[in-house]
Protein backbone atom coordinates (compact mmCIF):
# COMPACT_ATOMS: atom_id res chain seq x y z
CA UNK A 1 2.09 -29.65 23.48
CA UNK A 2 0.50 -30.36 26.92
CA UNK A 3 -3.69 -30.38 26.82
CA UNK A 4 -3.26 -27.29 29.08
CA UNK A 5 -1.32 -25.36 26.77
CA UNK A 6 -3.62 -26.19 23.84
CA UNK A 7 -6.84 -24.86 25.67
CA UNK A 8 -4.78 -21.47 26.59
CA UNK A 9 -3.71 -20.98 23.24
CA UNK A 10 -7.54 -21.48 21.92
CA UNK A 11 -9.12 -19.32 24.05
CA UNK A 12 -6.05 -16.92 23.39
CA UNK A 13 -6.56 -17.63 19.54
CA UNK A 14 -10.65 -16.77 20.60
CA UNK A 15 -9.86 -13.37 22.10
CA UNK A 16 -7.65 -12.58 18.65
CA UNK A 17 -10.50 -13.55 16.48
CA UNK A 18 -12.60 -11.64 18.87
CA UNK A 19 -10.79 -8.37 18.21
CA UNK A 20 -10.74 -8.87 14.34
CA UNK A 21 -14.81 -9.06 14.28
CA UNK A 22 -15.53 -6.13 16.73
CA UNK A 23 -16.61 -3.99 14.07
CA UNK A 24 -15.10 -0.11 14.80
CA UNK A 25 -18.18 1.74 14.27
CA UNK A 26 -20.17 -0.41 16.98
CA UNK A 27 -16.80 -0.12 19.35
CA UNK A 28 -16.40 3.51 19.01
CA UNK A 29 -20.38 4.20 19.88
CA UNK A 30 -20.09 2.08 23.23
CA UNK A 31 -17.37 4.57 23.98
CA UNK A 32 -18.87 7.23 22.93
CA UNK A 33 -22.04 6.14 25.73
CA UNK A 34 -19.58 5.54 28.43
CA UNK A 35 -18.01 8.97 27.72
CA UNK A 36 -21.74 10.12 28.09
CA UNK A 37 -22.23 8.11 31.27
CA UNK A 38 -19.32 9.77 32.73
CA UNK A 39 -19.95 13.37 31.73
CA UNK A 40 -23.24 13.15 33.42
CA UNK A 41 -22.22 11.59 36.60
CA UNK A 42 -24.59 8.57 35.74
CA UNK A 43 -23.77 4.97 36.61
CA UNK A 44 -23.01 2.06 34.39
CA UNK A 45 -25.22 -0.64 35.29
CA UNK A 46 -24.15 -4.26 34.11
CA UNK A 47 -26.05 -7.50 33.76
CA UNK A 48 -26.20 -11.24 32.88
CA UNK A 49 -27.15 -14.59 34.63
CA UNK A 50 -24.84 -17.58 35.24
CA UNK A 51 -21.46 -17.56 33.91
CA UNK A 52 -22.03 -14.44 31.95
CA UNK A 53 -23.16 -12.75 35.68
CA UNK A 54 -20.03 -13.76 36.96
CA UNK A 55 -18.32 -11.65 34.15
CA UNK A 56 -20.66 -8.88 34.81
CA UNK A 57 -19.76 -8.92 38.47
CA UNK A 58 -15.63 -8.47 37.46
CA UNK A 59 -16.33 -5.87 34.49
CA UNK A 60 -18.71 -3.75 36.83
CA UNK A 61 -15.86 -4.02 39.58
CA UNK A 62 -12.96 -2.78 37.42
CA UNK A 63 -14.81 0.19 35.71
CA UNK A 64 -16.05 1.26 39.55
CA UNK A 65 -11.87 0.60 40.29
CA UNK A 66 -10.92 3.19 37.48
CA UNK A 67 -13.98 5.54 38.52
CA UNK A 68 -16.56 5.15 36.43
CA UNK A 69 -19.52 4.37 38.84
CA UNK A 70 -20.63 0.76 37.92
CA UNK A 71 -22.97 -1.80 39.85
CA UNK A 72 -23.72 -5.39 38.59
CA UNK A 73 -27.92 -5.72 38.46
CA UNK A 74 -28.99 -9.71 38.80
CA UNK A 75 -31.78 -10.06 36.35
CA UNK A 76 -34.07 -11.73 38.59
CA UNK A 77 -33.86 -9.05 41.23
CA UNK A 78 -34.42 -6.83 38.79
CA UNK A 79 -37.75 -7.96 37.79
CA UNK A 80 -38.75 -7.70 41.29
CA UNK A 81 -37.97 -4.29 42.54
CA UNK A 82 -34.31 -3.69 41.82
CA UNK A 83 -34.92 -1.73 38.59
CA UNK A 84 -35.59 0.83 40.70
CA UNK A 85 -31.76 1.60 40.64
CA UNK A 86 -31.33 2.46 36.69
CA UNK A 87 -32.26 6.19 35.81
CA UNK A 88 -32.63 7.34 32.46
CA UNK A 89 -29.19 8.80 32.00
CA UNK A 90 -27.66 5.60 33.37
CA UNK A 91 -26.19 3.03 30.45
CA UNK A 92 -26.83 -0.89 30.82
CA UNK A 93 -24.83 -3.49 29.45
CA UNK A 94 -26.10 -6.79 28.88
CA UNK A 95 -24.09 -9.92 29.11
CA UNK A 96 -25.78 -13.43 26.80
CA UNK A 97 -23.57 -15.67 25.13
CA UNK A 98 -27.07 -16.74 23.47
CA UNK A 99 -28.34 -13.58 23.25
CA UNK A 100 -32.01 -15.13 24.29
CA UNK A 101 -31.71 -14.99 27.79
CA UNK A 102 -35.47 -15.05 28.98
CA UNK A 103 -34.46 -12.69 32.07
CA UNK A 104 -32.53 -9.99 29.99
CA UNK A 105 -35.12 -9.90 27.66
CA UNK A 106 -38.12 -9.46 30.03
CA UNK A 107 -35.96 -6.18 31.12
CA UNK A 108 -35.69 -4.83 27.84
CA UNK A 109 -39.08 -3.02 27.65
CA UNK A 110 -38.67 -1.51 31.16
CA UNK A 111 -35.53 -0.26 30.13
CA UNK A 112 -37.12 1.36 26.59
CA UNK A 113 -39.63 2.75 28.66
CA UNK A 114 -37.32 4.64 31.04
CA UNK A 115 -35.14 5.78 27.91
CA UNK A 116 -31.86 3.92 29.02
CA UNK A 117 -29.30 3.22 26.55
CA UNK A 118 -28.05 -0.16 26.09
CA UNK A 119 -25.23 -2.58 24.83
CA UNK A 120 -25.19 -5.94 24.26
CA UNK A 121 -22.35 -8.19 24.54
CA UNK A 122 -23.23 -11.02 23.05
CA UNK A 123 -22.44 -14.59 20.79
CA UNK A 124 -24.80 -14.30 18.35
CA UNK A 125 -25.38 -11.06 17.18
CA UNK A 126 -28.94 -11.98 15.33
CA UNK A 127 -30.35 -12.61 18.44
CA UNK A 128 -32.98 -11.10 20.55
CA UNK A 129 -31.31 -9.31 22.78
CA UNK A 130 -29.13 -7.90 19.70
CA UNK A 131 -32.07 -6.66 18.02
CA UNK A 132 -33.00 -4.47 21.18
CA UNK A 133 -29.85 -2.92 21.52
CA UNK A 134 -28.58 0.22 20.09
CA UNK A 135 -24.87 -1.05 20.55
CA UNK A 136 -23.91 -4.69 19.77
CA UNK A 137 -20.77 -5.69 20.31
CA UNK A 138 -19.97 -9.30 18.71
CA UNK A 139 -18.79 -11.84 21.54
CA UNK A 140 -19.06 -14.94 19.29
CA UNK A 141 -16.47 -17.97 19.42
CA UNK A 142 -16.53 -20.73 17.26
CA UNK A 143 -16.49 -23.30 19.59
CA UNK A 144 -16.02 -23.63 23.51
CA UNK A 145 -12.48 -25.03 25.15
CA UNK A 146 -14.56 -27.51 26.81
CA UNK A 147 -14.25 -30.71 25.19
CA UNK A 148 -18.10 -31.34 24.95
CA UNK A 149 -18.71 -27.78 23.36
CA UNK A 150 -20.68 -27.16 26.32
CA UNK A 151 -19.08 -25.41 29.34
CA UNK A 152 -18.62 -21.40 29.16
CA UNK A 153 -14.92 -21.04 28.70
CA UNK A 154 -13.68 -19.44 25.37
CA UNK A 155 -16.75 -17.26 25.21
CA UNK A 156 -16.54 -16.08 28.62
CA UNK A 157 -12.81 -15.33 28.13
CA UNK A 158 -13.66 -13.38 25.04
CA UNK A 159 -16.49 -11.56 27.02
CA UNK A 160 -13.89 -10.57 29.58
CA UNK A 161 -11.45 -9.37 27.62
CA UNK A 162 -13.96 -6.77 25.77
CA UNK A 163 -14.91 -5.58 29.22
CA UNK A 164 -10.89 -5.13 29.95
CA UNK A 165 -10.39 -3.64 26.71
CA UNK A 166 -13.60 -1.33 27.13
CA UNK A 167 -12.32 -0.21 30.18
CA UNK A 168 -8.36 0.38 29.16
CA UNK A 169 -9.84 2.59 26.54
CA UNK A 170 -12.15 4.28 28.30
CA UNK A 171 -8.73 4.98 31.00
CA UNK A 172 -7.03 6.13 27.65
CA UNK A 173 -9.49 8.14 26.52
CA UNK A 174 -10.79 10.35 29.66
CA UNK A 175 -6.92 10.58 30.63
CA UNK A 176 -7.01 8.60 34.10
CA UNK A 177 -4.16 9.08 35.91
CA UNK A 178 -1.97 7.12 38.21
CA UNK A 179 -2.90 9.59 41.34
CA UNK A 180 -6.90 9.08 40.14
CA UNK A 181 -6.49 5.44 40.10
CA UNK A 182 -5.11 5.42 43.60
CA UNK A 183 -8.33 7.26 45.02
CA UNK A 184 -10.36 3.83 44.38
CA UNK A 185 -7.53 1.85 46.09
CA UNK A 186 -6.41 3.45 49.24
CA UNK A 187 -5.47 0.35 50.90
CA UNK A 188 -3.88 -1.04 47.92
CA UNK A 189 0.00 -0.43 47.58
CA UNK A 190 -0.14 2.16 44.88
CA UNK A 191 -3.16 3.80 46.85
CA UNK A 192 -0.43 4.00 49.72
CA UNK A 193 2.49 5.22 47.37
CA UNK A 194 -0.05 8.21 45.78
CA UNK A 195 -2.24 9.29 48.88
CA UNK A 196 -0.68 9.09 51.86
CA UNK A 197 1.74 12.34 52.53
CA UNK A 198 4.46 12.49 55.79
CA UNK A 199 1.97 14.49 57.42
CA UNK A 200 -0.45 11.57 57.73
CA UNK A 201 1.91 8.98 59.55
CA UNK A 202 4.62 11.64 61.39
CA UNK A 203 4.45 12.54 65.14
CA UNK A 204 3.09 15.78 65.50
CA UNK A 205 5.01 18.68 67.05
CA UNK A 206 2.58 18.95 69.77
CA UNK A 207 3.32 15.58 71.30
CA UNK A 208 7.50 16.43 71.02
CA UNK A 209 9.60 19.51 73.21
CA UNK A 210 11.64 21.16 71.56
CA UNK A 211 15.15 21.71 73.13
CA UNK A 212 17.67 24.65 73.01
CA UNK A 213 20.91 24.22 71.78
CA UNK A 214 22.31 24.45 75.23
CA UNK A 215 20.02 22.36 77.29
CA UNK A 216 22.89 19.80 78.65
CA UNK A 217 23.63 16.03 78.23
CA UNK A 218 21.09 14.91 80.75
CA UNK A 219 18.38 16.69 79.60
CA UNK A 220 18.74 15.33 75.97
CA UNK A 221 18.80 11.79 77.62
CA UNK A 222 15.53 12.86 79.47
CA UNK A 223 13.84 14.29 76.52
CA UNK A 224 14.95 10.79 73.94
CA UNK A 225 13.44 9.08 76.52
CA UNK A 226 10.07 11.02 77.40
CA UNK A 227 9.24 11.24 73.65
CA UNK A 228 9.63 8.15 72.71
CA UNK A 229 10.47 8.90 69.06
CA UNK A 230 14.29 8.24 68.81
CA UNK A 231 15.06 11.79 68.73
CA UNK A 232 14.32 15.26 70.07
CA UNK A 233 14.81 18.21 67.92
CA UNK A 234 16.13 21.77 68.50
CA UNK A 235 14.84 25.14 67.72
CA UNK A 236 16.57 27.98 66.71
CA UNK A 237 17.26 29.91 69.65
CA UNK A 238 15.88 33.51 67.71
CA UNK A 239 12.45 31.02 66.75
CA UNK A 240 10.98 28.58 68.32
CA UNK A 241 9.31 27.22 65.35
CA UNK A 242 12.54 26.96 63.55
CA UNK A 243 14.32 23.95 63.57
CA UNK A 244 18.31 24.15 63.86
CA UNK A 245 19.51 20.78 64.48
CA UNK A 246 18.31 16.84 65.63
CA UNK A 247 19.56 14.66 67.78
CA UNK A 248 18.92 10.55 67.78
CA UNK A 249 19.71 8.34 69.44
CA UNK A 250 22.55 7.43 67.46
CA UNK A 251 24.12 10.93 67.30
CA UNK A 252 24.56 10.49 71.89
CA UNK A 253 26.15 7.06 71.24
CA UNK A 254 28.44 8.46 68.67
CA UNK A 255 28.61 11.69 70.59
CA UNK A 256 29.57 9.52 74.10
CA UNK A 257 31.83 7.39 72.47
CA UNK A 258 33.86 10.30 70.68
CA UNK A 259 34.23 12.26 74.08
CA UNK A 260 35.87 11.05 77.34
CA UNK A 261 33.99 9.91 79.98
CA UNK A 262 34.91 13.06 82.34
CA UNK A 263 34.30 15.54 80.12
CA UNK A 264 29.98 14.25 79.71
CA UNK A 265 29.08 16.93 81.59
CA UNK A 266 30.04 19.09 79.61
CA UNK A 267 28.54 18.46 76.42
CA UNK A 268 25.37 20.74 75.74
CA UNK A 269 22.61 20.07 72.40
CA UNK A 270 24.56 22.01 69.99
CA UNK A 271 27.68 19.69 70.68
CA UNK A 272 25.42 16.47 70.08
CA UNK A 273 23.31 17.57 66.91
CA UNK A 274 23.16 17.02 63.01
CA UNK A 275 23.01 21.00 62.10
CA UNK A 276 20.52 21.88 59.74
CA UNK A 277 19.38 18.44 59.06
CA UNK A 278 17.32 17.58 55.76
CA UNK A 279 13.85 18.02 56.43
CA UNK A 280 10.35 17.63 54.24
CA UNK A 281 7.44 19.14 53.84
CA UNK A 282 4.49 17.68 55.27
CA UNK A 283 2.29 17.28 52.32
CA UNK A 284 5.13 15.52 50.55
CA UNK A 285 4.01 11.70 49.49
CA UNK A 286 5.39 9.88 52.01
CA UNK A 287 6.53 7.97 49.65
CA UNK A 288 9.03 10.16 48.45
CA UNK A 289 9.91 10.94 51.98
CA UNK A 290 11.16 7.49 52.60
CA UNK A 291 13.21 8.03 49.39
CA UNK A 292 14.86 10.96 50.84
CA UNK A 293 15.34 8.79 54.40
CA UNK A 294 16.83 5.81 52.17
CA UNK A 295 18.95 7.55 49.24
CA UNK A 296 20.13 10.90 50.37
CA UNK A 297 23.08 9.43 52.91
CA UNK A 298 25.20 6.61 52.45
CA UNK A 299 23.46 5.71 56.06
CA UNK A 300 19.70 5.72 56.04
CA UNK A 301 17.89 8.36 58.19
CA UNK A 302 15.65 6.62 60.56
CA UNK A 303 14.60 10.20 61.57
CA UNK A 304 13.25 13.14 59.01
CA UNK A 305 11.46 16.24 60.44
CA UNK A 306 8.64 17.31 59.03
CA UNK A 307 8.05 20.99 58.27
CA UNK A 308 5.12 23.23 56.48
CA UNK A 309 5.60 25.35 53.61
CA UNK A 310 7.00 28.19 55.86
CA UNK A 311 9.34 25.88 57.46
CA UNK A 312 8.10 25.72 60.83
CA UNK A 313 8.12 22.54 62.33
CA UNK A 314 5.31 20.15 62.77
CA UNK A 315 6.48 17.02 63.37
CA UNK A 316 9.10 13.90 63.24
CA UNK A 317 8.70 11.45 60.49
CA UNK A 318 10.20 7.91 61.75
CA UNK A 319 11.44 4.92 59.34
CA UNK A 320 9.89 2.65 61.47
CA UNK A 321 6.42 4.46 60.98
CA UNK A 322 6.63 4.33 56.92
CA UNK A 323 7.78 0.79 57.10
CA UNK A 324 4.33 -0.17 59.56
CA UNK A 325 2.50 1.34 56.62
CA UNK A 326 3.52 -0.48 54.35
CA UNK A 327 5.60 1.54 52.34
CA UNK A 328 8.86 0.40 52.27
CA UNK A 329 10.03 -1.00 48.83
């Protein structure tokens, strides 16, 4: 067994023994106050200096990514002015491997005084900090990774996995979904997958003509070209709003090379289009759209118009458009 491998399986073997000591009743109340936290709209406001800060900073940043409002608080700011940002609804947790941290502790009576509730995540749970508490939850390890004992390593580790675990639970328990996940990462690539729809990224009807099924070779070739999109559309001759075929630039190659070379001037829309081609609605996930472009042909559809819910046109939905987004798999 390498060194490495050693020092992952003890601070693996730390986060085990971690999970065995929790005890339930103190887990199940710091749920119970981030439940509480939620339900009122308050924030969760998380704290500790040094290494422990740094942990602070990562569990504050994945309960705000799951959307529970959470904001790390440095300890020294707070003594100068920043305590101004806890309310008496909001819940603080408290970070301290020793649980004597002098700049936790001188926060403790400003938070009593304001009525804020308050866990502490901590390796000894006689301590100070403990004792102030009305949640403790029991971060102890028996020794650090670090080959002088000294380093924070297997106690942060342990630390950060009850701040995952708090947070999975918390997911579990108010019933966060895939879709409400996505909200907090737009830019991400499930933000993409669950937020942005075919409307967002197609070319609106109002920058494409429409054509009618008889408009004539040359006019297709003028109207592929003024668009710009790789296609012009055609309306139902009875509604303008109705789409009745689609024409890219594929279909006129095929369409040219099919037909003789006299007989060009002859060929009108209709002869040139896919009839009734598949469409999508425009709030569809786009998503799903490029789905339908990639799956429902044995060719892929670098085209798909988009329609509303009363299937009226409103746009042209390009491959090239959902690939620029980032959404192609």
């Amino acid at each position: 067994m390498s060194a490495l491998t050693r020092c992952l399986e003890e601070e693996a073997a730390a986060i085990a023994a971690s999970a065995k000591r929790l005890p339930p009743e103190q887990v199940e109340e710091a749920l119970t106050l981030l439940d509480t936290c939620s339900q009122k709209k308050s924030k969760l406001v998380i704290t500790g200096v040094g290494k422990s800060g740094i942990v602070a900073r990562k569990i504050a940043a994945t309960f705000s990514s799951i959307g529970l409002m959470a904001i790390y608080l440095n300890p020294l700011d707070a003594l100068h002015g920043d305590l101004g940002v806890v309310a008496k609804d909001d819940l603080v947790l408290l970070l301290s491997n020793s649980g004597e941290t002098e700049e936790l502790i001188q926060i403790i009576p400003h938070l009593k005084r304001r009525g804020t509730p308050r866990i502490a995540l901590v390796g000894r749970v006689k301590s100070t900090l403990a004792r102030e508490c009305q949640v403790i939850l029991d971060g102890s390890v028996n020794r650090e990774v670090c080959p002088l004992n000294l380093a924070p390593t297997a106690s942060t580790a342990v630390a950060m996995a009850i701040g995952d675990a708090l947070a999975a639970v918390w997911m579990e328990r108010r019933g966060i979904s895939p879709e409400d996940f996505a909200l907090n990462h737009p830019a991400g690539s499930l933000g993409k997958q669950l937020t942005i729809k075919a409307a967002d990224l197609m070319v609106p009807i109002q920058k494409l003509t429409a054509l009618s099924p008889n408009a004539s070779l040359t006019e297709v070739i003028s109207q592929l070209t003024n668009d710009g999109v790789g296609a012009c559309w055609i309306a139902q001759e009875n509604d303008q709003k109705l789409i009745r075929g689609i024409i890219t630039d594929g279909d006129l190659r095929r369409a040219l090379q099919k037909n003789q070379t006299q007989d060009w001037n002859k060929l009108r829309a209709k002869d040139l289009m896919t009839i009734d081609p598949i469409t999508v609605i425009g709030n569809t996930l786009a998503i799903n759209a490029l789905e339908q472009m990639e799956r429902n042909r044995k060719k892929a559809i670098g085209v798909l118009p988009v329609v509303d819910e009363m299937t009226e046109m409103i746009g042209l939905l390009r491959l090239h458009d959902l690939v620029e987004a980032g959404l192609k798999k």
